[in-house]
N, C-alpha and C. Protein backbone atom coordinates (compact mmCIF):
# COMPACT_ATOMS: atom_id res chain seq x y z
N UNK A 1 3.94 -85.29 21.64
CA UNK A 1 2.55 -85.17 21.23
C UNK A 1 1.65 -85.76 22.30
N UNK A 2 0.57 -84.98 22.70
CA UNK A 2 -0.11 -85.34 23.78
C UNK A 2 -1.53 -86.10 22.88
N UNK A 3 -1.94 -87.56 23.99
CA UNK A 3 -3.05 -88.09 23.39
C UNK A 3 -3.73 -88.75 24.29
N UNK A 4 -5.02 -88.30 24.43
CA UNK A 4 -5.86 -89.32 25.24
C UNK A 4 -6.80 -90.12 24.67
N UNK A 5 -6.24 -91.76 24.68
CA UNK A 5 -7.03 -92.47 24.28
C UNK A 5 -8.48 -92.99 25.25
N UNK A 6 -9.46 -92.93 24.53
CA UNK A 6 -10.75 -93.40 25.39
C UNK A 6 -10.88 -95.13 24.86
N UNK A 7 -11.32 -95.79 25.56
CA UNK A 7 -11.85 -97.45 25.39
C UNK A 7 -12.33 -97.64 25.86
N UNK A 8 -13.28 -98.96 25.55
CA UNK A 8 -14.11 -99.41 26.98
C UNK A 8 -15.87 -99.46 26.57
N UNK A 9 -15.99 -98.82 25.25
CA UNK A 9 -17.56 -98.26 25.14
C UNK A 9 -18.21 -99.45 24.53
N UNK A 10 -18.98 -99.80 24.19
CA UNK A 10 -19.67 -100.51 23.44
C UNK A 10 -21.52 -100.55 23.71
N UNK A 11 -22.09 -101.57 23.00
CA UNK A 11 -23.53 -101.99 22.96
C UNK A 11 -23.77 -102.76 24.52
N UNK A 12 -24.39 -102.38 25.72
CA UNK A 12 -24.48 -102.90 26.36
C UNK A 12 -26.77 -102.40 26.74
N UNK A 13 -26.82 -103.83 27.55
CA UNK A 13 -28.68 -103.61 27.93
C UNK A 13 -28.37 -102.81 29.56
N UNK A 14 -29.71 -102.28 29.06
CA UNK A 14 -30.09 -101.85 30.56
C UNK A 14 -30.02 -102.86 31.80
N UNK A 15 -29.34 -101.82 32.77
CA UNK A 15 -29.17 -102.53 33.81
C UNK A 15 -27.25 -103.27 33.75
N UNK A 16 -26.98 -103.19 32.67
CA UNK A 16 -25.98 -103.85 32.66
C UNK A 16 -24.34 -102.68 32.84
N UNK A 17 -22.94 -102.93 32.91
CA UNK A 17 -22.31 -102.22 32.95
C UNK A 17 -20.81 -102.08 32.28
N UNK A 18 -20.22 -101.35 32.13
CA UNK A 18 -19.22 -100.48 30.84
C UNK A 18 -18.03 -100.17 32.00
N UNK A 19 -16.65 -100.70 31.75
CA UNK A 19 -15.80 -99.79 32.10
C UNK A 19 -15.14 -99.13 31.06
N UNK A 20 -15.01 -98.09 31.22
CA UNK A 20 -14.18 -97.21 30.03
C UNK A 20 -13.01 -96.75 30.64
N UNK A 21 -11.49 -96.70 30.18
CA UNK A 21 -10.62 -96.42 30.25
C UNK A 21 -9.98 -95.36 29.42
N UNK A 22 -9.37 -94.11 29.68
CA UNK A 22 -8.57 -92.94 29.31
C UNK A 22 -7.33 -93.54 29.45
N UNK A 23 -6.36 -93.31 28.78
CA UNK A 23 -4.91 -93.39 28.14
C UNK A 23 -4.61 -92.39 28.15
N UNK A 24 -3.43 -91.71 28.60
CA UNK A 24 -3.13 -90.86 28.52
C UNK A 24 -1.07 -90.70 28.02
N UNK A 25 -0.69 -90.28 27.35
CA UNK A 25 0.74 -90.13 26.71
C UNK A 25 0.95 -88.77 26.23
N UNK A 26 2.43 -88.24 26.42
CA UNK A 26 3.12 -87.33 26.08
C UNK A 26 2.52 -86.14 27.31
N UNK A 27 2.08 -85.99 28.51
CA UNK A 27 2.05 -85.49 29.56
C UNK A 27 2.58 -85.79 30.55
N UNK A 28 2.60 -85.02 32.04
CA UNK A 28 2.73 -85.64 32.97
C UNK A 28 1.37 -85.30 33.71
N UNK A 29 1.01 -86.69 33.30
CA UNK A 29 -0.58 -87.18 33.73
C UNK A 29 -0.91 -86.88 35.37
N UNK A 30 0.36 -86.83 35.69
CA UNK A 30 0.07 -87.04 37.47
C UNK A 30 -0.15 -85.74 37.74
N UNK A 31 -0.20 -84.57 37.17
CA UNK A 31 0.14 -83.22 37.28
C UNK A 31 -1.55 -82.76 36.87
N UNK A 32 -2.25 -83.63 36.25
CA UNK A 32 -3.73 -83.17 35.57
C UNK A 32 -5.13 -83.88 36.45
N UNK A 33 -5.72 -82.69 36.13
CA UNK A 33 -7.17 -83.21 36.92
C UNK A 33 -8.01 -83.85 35.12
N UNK A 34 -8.54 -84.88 35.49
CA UNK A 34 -9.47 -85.54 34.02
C UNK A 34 -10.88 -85.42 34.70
N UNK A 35 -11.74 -84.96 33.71
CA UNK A 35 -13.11 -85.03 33.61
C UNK A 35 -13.61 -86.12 32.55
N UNK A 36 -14.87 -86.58 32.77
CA UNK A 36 -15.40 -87.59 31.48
C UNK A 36 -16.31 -86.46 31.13
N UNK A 37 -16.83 -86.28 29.65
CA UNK A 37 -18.39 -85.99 29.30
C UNK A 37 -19.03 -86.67 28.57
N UNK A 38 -19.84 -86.45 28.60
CA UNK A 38 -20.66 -87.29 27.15
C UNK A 38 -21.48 -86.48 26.13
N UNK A 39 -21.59 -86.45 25.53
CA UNK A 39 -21.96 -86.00 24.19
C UNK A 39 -23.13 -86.65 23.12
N UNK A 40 -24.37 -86.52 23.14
CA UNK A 40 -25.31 -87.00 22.26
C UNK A 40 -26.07 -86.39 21.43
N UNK A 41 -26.36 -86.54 19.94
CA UNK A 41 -26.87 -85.90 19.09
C UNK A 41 -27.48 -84.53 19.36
N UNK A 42 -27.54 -83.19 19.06
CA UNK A 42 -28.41 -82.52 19.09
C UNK A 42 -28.27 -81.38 20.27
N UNK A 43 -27.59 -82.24 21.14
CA UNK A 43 -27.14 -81.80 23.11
C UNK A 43 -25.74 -81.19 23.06
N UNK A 44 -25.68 -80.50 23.84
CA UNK A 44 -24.21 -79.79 24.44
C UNK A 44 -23.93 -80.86 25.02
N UNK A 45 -22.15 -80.77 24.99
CA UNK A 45 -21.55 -81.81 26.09
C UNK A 45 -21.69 -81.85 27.67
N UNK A 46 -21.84 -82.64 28.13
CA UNK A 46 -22.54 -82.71 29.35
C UNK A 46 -21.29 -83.58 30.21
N UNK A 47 -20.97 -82.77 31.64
CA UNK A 47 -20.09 -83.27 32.17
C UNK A 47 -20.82 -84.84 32.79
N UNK A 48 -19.64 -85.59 33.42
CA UNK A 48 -20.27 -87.37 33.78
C UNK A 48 -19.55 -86.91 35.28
N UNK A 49 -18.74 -87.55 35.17
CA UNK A 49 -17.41 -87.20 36.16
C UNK A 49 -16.16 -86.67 36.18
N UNK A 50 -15.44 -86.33 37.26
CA UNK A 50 -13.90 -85.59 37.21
C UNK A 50 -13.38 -86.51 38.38
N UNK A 51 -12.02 -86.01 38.16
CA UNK A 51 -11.25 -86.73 39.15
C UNK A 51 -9.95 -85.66 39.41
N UNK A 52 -9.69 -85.39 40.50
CA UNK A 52 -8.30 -84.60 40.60
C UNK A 52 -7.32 -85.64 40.41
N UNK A 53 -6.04 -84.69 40.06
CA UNK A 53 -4.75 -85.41 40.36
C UNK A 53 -4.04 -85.82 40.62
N UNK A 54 -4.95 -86.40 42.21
CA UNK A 54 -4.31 -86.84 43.49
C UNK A 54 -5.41 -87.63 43.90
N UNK A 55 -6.33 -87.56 43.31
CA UNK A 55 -7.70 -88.68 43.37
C UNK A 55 -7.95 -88.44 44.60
N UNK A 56 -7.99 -87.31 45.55
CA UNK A 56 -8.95 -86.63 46.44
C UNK A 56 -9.69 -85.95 46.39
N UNK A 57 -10.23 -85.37 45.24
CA UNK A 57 -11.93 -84.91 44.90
C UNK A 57 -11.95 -85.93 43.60
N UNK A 58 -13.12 -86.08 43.86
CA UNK A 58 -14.47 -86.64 42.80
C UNK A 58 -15.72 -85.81 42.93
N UNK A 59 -15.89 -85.89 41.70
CA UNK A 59 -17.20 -85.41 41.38
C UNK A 59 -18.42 -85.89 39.95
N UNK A 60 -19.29 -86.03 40.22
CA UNK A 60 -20.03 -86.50 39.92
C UNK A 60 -21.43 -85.78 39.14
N UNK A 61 -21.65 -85.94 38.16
CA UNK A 61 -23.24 -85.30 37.64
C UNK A 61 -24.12 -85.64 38.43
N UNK A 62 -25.58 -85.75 39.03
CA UNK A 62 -26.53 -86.10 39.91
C UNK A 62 -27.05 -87.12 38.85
N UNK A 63 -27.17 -87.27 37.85
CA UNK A 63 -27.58 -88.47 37.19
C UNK A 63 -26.80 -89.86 37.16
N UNK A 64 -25.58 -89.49 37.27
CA UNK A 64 -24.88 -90.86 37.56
C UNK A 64 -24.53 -91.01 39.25
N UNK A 65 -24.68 -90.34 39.87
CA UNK A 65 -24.14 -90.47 40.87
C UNK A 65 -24.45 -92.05 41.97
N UNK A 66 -23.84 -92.58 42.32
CA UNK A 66 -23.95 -93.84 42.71
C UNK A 66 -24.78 -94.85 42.14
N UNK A 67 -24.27 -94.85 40.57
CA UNK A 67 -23.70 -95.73 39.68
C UNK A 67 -22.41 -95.90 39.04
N UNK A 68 -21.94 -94.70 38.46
CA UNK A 68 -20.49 -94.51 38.27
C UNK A 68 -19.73 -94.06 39.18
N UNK A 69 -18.80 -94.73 39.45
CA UNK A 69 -17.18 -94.37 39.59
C UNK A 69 -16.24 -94.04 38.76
N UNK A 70 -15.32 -92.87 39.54
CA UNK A 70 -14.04 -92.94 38.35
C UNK A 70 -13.49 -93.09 39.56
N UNK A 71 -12.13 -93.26 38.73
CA UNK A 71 -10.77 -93.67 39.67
C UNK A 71 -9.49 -93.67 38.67
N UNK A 72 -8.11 -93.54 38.84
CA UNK A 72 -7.37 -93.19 37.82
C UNK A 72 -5.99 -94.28 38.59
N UNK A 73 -5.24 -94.17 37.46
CA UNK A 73 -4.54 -94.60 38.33
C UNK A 73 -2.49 -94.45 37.49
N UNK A 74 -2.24 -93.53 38.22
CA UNK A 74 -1.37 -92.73 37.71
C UNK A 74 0.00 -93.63 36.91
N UNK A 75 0.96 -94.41 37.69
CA UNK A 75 1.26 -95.36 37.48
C UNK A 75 1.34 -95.74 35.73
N UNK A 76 -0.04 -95.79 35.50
CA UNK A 76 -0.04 -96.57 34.69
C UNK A 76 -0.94 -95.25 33.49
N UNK A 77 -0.68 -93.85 33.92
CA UNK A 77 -1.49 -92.92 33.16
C UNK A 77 -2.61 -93.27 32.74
N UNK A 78 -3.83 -93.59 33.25
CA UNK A 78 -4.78 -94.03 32.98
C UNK A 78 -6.27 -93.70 33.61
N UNK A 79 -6.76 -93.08 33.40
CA UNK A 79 -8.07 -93.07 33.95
C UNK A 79 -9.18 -93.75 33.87
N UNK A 80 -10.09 -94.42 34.92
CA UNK A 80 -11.33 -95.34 34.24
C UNK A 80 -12.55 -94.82 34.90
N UNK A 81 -13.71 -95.24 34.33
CA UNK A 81 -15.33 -94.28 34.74
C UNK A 81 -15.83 -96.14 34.77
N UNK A 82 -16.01 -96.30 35.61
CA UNK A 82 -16.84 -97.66 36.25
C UNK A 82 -18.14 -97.42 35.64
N UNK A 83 -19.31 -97.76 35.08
CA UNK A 83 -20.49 -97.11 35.10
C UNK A 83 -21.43 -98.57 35.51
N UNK A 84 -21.71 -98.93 36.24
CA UNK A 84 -22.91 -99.64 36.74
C UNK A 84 -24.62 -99.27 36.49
N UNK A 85 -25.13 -99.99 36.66
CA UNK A 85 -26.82 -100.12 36.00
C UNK A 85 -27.40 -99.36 34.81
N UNK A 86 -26.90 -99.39 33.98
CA UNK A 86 -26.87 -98.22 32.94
C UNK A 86 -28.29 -98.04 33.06
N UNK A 87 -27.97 -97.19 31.88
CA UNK A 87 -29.46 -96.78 31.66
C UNK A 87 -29.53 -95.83 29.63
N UNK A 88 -30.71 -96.42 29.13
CA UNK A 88 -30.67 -95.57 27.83
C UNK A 88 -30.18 -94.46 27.64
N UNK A 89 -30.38 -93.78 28.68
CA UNK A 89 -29.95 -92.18 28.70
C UNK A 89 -28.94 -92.11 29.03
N UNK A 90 -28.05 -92.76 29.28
CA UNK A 90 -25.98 -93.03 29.79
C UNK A 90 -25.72 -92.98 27.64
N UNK A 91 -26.52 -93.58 27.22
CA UNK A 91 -26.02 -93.86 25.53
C UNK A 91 -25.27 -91.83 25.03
N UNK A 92 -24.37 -92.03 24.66
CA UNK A 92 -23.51 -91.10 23.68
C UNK A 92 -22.37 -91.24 23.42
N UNK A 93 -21.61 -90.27 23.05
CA UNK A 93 -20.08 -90.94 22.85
C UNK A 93 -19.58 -89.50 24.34
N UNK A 94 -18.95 -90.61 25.20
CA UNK A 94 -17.99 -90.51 25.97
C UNK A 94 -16.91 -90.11 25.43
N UNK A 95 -15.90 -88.42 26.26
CA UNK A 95 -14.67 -88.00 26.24
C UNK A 95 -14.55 -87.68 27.32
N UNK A 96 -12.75 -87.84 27.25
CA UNK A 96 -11.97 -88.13 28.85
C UNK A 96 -11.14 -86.10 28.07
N UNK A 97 -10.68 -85.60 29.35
CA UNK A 97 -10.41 -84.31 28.90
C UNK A 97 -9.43 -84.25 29.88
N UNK A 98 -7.69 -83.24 29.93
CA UNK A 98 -7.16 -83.25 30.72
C UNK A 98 -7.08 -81.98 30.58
N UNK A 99 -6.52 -81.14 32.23
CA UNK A 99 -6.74 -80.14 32.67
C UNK A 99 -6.05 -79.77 33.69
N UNK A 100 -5.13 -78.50 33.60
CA UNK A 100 -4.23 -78.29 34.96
C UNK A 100 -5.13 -77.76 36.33
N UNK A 101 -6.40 -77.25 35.74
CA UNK A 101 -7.52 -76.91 37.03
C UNK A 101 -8.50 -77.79 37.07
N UNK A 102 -8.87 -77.72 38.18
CA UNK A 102 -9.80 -79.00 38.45
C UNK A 102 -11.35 -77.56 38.42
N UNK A 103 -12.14 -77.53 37.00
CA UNK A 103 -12.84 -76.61 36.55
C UNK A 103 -14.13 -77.48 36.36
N UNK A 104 -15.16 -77.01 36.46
CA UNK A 104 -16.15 -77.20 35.71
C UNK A 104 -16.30 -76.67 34.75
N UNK A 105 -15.70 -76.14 33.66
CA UNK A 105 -16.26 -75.47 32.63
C UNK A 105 -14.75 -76.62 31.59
N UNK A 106 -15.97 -76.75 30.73
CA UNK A 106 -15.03 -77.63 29.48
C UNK A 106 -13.78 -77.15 29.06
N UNK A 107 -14.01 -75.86 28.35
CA UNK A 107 -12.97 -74.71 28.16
C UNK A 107 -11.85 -74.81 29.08
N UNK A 108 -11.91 -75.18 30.43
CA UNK A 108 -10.27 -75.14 31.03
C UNK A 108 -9.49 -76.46 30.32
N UNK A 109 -10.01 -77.16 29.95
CA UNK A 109 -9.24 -78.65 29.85
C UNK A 109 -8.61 -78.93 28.45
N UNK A 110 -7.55 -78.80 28.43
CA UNK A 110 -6.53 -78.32 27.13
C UNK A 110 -6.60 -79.82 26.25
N UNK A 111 -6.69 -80.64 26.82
CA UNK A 111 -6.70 -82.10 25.85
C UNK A 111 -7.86 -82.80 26.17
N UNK A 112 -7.97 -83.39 25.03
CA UNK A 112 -8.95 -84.49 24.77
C UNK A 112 -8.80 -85.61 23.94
N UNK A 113 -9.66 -86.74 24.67
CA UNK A 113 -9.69 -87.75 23.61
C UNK A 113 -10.67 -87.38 22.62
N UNK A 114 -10.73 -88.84 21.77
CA UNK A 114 -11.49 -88.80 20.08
C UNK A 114 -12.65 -89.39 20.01
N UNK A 115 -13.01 -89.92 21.84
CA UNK A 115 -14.14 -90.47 22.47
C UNK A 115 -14.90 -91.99 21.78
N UNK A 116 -15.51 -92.50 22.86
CA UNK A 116 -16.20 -93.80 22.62
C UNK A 116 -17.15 -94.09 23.02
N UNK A 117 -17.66 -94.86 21.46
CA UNK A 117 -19.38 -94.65 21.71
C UNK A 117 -19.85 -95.69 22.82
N UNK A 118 -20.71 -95.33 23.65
CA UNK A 118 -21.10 -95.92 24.59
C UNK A 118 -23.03 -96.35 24.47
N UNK A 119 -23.78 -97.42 24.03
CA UNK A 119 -24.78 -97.25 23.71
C UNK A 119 -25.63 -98.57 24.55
N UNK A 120 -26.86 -97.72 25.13
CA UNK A 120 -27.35 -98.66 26.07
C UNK A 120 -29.30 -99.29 25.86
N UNK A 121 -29.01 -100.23 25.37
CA UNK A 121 -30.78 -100.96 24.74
C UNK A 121 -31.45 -100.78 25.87
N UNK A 122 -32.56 -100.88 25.68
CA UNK A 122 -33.64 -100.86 26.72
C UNK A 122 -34.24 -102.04 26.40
């Protein structure tokens, strides 16, 4: 049974920062590219970041871009999204998604986590 656990989210202020961690079991994780999205009331899911399966592409939304990092780290099946200086608009619930193509479109990525809320005060 394949499962990706998300952690890491909580109540944090502006300016301040969140690591969130993906879990990943019953795959071979080293074989998958992971994307993060986030997800907030009302909105389509909106990609954050991806990471290939060899952690030689990254990619990034233009809204987070040099604030978040991801980085994964196989080893230990795990993926994490660094997010530095938040901001109100970072607030939704975060999902980690795995995927044998490294896609932009949600639809390629066969698993997902059950996501974590990530919420940021102003």
């Amino acid at each position: 049974q394949v499962q990706l656990v998300e952690s890491g989210g909580g109540l944090v202020q502006a300016g301040g920062s969140l690591r969130l961690s993906c879990a990943a079991s019953g795959l071979a994780f080293s074989r998958y590219h992971i994307r993060w999205f986030r997800q907030t009331p009302g909105k389509e899911r909106a990609f954050v970041a991806a990471i290939s399966w060899s952690s030689d592409r990254t990619s990034y939304a233009d809204s987070v871009k040099g604030r978040f990092t991801i980085s994964r780290d196989n080893a230990k099946n795990t993926v994490y999204l660094q997010m530095n200086r938040l901001k109100p608009e970072d607030t939704g619930v975060y999902y980690c998604a795995a995927g044998l193509v490294y896609s932009a479109l949600s639809a390629r990525y066969e698993y997902w986590g059950q996501g974590t809320q990530v919420t940021v005060s102003s």
